[in-house]
N, C-alpha and C. Protein backbone atom coordinates (compact mmCIF):
# COMPACT_ATOMS: atom_id res chain seq x y z
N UNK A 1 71.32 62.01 -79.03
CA UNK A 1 70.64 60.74 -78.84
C UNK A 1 70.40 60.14 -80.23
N UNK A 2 70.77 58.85 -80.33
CA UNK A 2 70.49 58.26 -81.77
C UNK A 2 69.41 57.98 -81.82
N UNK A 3 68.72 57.41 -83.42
CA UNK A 3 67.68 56.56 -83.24
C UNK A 3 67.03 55.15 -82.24
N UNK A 4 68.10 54.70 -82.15
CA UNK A 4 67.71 53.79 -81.59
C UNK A 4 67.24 53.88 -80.14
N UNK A 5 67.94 54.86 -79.47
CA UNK A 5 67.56 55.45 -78.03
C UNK A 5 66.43 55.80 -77.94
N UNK A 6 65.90 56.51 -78.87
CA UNK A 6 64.53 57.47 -79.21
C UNK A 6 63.47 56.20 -79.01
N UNK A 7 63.90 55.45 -79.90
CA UNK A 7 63.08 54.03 -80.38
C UNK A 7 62.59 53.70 -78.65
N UNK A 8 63.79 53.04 -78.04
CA UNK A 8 63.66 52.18 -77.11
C UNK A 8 62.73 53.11 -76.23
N UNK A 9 63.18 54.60 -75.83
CA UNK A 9 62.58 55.64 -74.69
C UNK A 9 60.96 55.21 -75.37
N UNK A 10 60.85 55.87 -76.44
CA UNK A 10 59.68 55.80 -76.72
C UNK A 10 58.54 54.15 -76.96
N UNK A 11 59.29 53.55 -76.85
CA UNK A 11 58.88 52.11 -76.13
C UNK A 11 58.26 51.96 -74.46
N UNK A 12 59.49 52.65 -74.16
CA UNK A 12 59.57 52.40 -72.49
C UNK A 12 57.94 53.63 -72.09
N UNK A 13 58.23 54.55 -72.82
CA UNK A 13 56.90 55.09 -72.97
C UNK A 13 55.54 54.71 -72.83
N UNK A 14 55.70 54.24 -73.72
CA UNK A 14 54.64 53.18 -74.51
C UNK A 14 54.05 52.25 -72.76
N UNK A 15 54.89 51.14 -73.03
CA UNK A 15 54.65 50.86 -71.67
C UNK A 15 54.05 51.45 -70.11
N UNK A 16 55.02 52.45 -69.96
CA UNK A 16 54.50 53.13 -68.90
C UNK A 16 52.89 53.50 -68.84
N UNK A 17 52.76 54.28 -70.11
CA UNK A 17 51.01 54.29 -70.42
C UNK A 17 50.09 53.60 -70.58
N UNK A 18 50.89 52.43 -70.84
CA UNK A 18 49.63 51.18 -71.09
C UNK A 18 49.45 50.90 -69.48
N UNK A 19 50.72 50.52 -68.56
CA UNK A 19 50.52 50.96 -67.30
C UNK A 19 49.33 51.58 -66.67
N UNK A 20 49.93 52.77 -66.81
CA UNK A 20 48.88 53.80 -66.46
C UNK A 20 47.27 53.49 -66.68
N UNK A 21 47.36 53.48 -68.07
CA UNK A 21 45.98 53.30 -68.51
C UNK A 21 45.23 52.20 -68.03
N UNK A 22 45.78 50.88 -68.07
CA UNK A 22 45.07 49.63 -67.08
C UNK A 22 45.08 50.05 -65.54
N UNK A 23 45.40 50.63 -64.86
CA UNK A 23 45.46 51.43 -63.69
C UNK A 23 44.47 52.31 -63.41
N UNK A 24 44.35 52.96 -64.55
CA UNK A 24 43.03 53.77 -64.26
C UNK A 24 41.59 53.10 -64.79
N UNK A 25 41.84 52.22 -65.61
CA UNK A 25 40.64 51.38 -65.67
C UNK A 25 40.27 50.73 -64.31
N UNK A 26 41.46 50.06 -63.94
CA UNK A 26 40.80 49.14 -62.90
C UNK A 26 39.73 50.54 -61.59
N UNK A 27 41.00 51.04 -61.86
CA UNK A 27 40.48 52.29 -60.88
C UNK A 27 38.59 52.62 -60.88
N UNK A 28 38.87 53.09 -62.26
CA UNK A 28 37.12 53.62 -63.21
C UNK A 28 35.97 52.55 -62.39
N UNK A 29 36.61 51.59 -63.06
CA UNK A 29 35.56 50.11 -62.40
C UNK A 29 34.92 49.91 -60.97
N UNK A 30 36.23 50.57 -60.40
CA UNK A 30 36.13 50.24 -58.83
C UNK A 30 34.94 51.61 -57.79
N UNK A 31 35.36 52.27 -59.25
CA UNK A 31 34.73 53.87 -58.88
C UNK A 31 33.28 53.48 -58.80
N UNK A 32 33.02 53.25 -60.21
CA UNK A 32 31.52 52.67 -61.03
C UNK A 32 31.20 51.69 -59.85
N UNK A 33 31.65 50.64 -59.68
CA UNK A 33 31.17 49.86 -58.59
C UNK A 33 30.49 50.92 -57.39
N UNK A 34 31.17 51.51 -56.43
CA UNK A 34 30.89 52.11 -55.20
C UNK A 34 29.66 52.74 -55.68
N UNK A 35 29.67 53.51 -57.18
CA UNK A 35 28.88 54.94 -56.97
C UNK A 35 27.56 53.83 -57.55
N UNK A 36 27.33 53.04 -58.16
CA UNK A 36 26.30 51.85 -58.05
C UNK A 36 25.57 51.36 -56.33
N UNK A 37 26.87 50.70 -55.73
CA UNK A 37 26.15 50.64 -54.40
C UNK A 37 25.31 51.50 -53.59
N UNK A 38 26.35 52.77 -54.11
CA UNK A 38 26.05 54.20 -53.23
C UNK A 38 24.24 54.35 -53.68
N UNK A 39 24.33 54.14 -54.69
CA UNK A 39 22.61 54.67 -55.44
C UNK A 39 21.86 53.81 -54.45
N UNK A 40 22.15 52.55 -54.49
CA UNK A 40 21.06 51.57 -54.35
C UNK A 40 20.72 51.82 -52.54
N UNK A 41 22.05 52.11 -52.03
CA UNK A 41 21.37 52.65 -50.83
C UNK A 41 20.92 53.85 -50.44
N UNK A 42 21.11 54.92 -51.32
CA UNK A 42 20.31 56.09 -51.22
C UNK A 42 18.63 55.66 -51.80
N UNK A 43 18.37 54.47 -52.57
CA UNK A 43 17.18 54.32 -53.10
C UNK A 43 16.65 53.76 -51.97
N UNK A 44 17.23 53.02 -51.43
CA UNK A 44 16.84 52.50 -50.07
C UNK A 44 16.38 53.14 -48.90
N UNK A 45 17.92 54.09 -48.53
CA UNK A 45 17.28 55.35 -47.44
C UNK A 45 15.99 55.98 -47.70
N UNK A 46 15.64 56.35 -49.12
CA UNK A 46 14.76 57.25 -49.65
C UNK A 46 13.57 56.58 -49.17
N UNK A 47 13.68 55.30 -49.25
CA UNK A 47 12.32 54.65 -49.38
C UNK A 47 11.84 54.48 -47.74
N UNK A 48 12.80 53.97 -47.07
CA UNK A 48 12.06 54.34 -45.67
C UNK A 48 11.96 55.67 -45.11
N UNK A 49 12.73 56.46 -45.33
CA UNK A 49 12.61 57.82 -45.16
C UNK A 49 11.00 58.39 -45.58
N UNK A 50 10.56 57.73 -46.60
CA UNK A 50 9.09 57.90 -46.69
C UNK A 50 8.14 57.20 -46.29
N UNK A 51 8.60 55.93 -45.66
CA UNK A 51 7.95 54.95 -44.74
C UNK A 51 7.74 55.83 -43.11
N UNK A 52 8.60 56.87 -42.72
CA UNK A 52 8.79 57.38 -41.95
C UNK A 52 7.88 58.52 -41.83
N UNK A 53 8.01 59.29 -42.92
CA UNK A 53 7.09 60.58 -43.29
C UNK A 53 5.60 60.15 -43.03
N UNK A 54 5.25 59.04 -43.58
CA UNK A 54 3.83 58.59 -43.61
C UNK A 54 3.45 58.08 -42.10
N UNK A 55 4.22 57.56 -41.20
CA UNK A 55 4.35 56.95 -40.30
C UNK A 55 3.60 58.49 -39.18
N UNK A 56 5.26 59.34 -39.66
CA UNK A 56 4.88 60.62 -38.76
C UNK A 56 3.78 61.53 -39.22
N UNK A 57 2.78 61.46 -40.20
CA UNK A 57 1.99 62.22 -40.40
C UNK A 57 0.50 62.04 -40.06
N UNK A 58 0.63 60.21 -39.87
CA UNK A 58 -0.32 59.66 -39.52
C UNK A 58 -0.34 59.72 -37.95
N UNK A 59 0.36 60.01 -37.50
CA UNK A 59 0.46 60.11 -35.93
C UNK A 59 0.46 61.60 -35.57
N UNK A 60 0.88 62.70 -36.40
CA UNK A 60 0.38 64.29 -36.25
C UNK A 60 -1.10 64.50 -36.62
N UNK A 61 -1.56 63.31 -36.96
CA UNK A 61 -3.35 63.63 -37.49
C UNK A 61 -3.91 63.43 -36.43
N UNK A 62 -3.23 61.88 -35.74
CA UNK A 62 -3.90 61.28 -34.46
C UNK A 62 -4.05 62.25 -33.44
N UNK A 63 -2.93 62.91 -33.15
CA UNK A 63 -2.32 64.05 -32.45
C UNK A 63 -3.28 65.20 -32.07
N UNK A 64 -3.58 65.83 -33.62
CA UNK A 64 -4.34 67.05 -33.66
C UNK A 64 -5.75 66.62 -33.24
N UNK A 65 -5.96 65.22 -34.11
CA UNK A 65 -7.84 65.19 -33.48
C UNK A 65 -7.16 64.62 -31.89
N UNK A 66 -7.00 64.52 -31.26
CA UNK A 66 -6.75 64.29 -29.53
C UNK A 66 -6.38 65.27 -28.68
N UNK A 67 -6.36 66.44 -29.79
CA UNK A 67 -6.17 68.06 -29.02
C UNK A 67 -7.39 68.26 -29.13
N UNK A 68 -7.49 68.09 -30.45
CA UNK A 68 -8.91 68.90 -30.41
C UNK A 68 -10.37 68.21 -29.97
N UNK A 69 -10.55 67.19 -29.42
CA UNK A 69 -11.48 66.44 -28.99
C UNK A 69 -11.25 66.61 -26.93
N UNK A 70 -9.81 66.50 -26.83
CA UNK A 70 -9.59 67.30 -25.14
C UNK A 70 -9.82 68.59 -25.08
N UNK A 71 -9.73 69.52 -26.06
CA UNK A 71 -10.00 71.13 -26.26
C UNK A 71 -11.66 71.09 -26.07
N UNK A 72 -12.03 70.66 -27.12
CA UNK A 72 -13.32 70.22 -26.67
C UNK A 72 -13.84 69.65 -25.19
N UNK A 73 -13.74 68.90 -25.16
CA UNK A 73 -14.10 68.56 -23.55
C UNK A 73 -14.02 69.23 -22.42
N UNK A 74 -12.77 70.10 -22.68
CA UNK A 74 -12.18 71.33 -21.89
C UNK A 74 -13.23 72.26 -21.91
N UNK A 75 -14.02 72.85 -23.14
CA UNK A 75 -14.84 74.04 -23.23
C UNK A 75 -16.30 73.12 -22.29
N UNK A 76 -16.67 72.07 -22.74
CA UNK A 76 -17.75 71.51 -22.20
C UNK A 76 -18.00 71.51 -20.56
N UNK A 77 -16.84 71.14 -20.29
CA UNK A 77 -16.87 70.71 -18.76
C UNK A 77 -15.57 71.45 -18.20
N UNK A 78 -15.34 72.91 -17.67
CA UNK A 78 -14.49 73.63 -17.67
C UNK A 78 -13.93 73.12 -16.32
């Protein structure tokens, strides 16, 4: 192979990688994008998920004093 072959391959090279490489940028970007969205709705889930917790704990309180006020009543008036 002469020089000049070498030259051109390693041109055509060249190219291919710059290829590549804008390819995987766009790629990177597109990645970065999703795993951005992805957060903002896990920050989201998170947050009613604890809207939920509070929801259900306030209603296991209600719960227990309404056992224990019928438990009561139960011993009073058997």
């Amino acid at each position: 192979m002469d020089e000049h072959e070498q030259i051109k391959n390693l041109h055509n090279r060249i190219k291919h990688l710059k290829l590549v490489d804008e390819a995987h940028q766009k790629l990177n970007g597109e990645l970065r994008e999703e795993v951005r969205l992805l957060r903002n709705d896990m920050k989201l889930k998170d947050k009613e998920i604890g809207r939920m917790m509070k929801k259900i704990n306030k209603l296991e309180s209600k719960l227990k004093w309404h056992i224990k006020i019928y438990l009561k009543e139960q011993l009073i008036n058997p």
